[in-house]
Protein backbone atom coordinates (compact mmCIF):
# COMPACT_ATOMS: atom_id res chain seq x y z
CA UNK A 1 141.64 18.07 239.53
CA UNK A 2 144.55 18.75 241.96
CA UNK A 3 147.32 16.98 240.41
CA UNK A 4 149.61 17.07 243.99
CA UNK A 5 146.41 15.19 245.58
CA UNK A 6 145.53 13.29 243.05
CA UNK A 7 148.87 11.25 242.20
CA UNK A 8 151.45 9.75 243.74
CA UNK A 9 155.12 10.05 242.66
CA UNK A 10 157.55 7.12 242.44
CA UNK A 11 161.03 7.28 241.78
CA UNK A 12 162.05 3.77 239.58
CA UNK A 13 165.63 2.80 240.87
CA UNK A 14 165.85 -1.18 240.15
CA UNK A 15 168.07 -1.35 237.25
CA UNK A 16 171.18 -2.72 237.42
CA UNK A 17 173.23 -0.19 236.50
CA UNK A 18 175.27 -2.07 233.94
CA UNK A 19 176.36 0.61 231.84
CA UNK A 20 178.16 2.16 235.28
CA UNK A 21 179.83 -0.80 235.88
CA UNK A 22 176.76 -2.00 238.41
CA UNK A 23 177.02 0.96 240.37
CA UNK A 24 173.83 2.09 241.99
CA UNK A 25 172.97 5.02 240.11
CA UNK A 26 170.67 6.23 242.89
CA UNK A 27 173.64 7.08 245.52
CA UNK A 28 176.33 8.67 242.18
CA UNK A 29 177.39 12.25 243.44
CA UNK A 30 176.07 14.89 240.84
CA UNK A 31 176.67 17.96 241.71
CA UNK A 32 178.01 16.79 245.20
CA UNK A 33 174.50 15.04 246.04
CA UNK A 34 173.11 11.57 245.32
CA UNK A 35 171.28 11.53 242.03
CA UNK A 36 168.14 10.17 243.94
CA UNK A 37 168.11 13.88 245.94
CA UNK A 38 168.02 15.57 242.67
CA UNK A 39 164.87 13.33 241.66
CA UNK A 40 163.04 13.85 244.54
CA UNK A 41 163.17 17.53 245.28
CA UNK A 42 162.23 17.92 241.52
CA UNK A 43 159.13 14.95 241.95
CA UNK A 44 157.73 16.10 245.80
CA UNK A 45 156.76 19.72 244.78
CA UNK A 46 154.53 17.62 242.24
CA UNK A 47 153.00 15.00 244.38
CA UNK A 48 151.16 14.69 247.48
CA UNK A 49 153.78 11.29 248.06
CA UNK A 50 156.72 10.32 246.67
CA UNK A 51 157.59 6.37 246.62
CA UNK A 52 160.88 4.53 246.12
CA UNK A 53 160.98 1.17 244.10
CA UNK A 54 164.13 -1.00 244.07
CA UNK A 55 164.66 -4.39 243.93
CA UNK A 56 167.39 -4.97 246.51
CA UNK A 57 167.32 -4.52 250.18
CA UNK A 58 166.33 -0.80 250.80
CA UNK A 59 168.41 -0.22 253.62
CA UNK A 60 170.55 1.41 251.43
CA UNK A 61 168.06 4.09 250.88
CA UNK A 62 167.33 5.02 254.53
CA UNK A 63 168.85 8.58 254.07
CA UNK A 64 165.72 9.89 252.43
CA UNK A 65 163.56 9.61 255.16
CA UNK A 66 160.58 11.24 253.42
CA UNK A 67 160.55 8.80 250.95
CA UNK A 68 158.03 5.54 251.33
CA UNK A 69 160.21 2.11 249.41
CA UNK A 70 158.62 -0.65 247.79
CA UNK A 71 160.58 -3.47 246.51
CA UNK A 72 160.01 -5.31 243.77
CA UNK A 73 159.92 -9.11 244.28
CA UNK A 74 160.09 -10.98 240.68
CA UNK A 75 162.62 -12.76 239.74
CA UNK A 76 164.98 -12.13 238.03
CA UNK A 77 165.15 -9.00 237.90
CA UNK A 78 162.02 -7.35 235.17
CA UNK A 79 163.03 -4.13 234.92
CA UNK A 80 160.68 -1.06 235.25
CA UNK A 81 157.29 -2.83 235.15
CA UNK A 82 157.96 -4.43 237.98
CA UNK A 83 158.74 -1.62 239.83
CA UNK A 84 155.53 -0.48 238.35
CA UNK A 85 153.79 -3.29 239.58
CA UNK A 86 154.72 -3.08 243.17
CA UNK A 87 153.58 0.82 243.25
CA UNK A 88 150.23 0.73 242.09
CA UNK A 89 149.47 -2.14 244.40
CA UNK A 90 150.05 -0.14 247.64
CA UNK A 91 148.93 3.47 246.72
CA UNK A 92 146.12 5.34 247.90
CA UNK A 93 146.02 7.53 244.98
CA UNK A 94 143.91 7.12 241.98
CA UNK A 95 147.19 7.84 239.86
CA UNK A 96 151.20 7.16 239.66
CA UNK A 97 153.89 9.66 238.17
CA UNK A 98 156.68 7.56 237.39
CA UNK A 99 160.25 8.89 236.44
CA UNK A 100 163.23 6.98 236.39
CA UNK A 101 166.10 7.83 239.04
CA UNK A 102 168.74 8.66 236.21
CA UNK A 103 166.48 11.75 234.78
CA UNK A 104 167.49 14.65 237.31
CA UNK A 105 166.34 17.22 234.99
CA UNK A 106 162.67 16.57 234.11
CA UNK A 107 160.41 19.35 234.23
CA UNK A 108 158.70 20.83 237.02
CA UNK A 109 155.38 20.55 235.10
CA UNK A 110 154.91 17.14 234.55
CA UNK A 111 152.11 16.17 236.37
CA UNK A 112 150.13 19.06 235.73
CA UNK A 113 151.00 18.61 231.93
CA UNK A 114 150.21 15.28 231.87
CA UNK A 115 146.72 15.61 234.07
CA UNK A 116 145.71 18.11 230.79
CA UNK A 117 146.87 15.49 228.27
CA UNK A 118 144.74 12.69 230.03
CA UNK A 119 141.79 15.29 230.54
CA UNK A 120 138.61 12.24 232.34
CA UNK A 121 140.56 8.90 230.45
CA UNK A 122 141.82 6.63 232.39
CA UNK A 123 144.97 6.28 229.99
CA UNK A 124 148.46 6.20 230.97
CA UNK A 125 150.07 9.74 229.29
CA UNK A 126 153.85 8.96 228.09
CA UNK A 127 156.79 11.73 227.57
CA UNK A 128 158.09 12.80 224.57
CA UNK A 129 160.81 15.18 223.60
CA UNK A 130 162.56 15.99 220.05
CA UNK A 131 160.00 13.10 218.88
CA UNK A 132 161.54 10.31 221.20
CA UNK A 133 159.33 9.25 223.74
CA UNK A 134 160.53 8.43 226.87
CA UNK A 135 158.11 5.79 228.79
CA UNK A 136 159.49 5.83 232.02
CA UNK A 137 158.06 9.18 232.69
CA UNK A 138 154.89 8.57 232.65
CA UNK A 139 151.69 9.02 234.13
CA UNK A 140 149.61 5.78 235.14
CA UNK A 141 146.12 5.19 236.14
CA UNK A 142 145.77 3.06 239.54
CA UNK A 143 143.43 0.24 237.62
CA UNK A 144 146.31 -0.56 234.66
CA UNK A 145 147.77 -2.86 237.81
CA UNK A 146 145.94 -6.16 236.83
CA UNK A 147 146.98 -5.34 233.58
CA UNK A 148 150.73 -4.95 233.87
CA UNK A 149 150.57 -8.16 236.35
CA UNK A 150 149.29 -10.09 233.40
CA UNK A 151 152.28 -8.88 231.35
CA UNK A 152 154.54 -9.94 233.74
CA UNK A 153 152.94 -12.86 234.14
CA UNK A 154 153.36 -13.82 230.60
CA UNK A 155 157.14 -13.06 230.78
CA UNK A 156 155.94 -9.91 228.78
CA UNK A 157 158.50 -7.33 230.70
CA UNK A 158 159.11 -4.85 227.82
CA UNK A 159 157.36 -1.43 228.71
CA UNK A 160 157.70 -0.50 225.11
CA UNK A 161 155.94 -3.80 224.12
CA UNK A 162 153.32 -3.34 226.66
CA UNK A 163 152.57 0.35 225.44
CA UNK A 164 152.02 -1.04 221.66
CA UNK A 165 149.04 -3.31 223.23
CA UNK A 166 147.66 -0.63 225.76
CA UNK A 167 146.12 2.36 224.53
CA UNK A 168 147.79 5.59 225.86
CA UNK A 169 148.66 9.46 224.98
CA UNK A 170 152.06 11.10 224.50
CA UNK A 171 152.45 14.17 226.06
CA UNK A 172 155.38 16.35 224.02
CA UNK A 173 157.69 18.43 225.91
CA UNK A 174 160.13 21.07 224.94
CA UNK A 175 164.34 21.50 225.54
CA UNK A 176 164.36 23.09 228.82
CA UNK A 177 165.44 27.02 229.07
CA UNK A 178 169.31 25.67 228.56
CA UNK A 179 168.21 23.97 225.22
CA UNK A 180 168.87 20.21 226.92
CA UNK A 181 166.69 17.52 226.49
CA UNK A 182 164.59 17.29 229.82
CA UNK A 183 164.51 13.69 230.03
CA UNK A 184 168.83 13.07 229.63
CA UNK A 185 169.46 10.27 231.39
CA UNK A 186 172.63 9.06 233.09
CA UNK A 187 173.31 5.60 231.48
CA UNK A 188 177.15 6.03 231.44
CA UNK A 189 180.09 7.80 233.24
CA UNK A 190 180.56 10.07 230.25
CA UNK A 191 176.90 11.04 230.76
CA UNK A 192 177.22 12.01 234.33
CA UNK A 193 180.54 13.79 233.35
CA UNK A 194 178.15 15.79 231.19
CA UNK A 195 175.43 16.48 233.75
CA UNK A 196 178.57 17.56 235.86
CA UNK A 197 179.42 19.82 233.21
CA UNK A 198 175.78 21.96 232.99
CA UNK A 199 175.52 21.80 236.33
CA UNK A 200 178.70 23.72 236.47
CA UNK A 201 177.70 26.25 233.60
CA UNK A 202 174.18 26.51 235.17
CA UNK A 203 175.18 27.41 238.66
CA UNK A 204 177.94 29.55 237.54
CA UNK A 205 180.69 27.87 239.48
């Protein structure tokens, strides 16, 4: 199986941002770019589409053209199942990479990783690194929609809850070359100060 064929990517940026002081995390400069740029050129080499899913107006997202935008419509606010939810009921593709728009360093390998982990299942396969997982980045199967609708249905939003009640794989991934966890995300300003910080050692400048 192709993976770039066979998926399609979206980028989860609905949260709130309340550890930044409910700043969209999608449009903070890292590295003199909004974050969401670093997602998506590190998601579309992996996909054959890459999808957007916020929960506000997406007007605010115009400047990456390439990229299709759902929008979530529960309320309040359900965090990433939602976004989940609004995905799977539009694409084309038989699966949906998911990664959160706070993790601009996952690895270039994910999908094709996580295609070998699922092998012919129709499970979702989950992230893991130094034996955290990370659920966000994950790998879903187009038919776990009625599913995750029930969930929300039932005011069920946790994704952790709803991956103790739905059978799945984790998929284990290693520090990158640079010994960093792939999946850091960027919950805080001290945590983008970081990112800042390798991004600087990395590029040499």
């Amino acid at each position: 199986m192709d993976p770039v064929s066979a998926v399609t990517g979206l980028i989860l940026a609905g949260g709130a941002g309340q550890r930044m002081g409910l700043r969209d995390k999608a449009s903070l400069r890292l590295g003199g770019v909004p974050m969401l740029e670093h997602t998506w050129h590190r998601l579309k080499p992996q996909t054959g589409v890459v999808m957007l899913a916020v929960h506000e107006d997406p007007v605010a997202f115009a400047f990456l053209g390439e990229c299709s935008i759902v929008v979530d419509e529960r309320q309040p606010r359900q965090g990433p199942l939602a976004g989940l939810e609004a995905a799977l009921k539009v694409i084309t593709t038989d699966w949906l990479l998911s990664v959160p728009v706070d993790v601009p360093f996952f690895p270039l390998n994910l999908a094709q990783r996580f295609f070998e982990a699922v092998g012919n299942t129709r499970q979702p396969a989950i992230a893991m690194n130094r034996g955290r997982t990370h659920p966000v980045v994950a790998l879903w199967p187009r038919d776990i929609l009625n599913k995750i609708s029930q969930a929300l249905d039932n005011n069920d939003r946790g994704l952790n809850y709803f991956l103790r009640h739905t059978p799945h794989c984790e998929v284990a991934f290693p520090d990158d070359k640079n010994g960093v966890d792939p999946f850091f995300n960027i919950n805080t300003q001290q945590d983008l100060e970081q990112a800042e910080q390798w991004l600087i050692h990395w590029l040499g400048r």
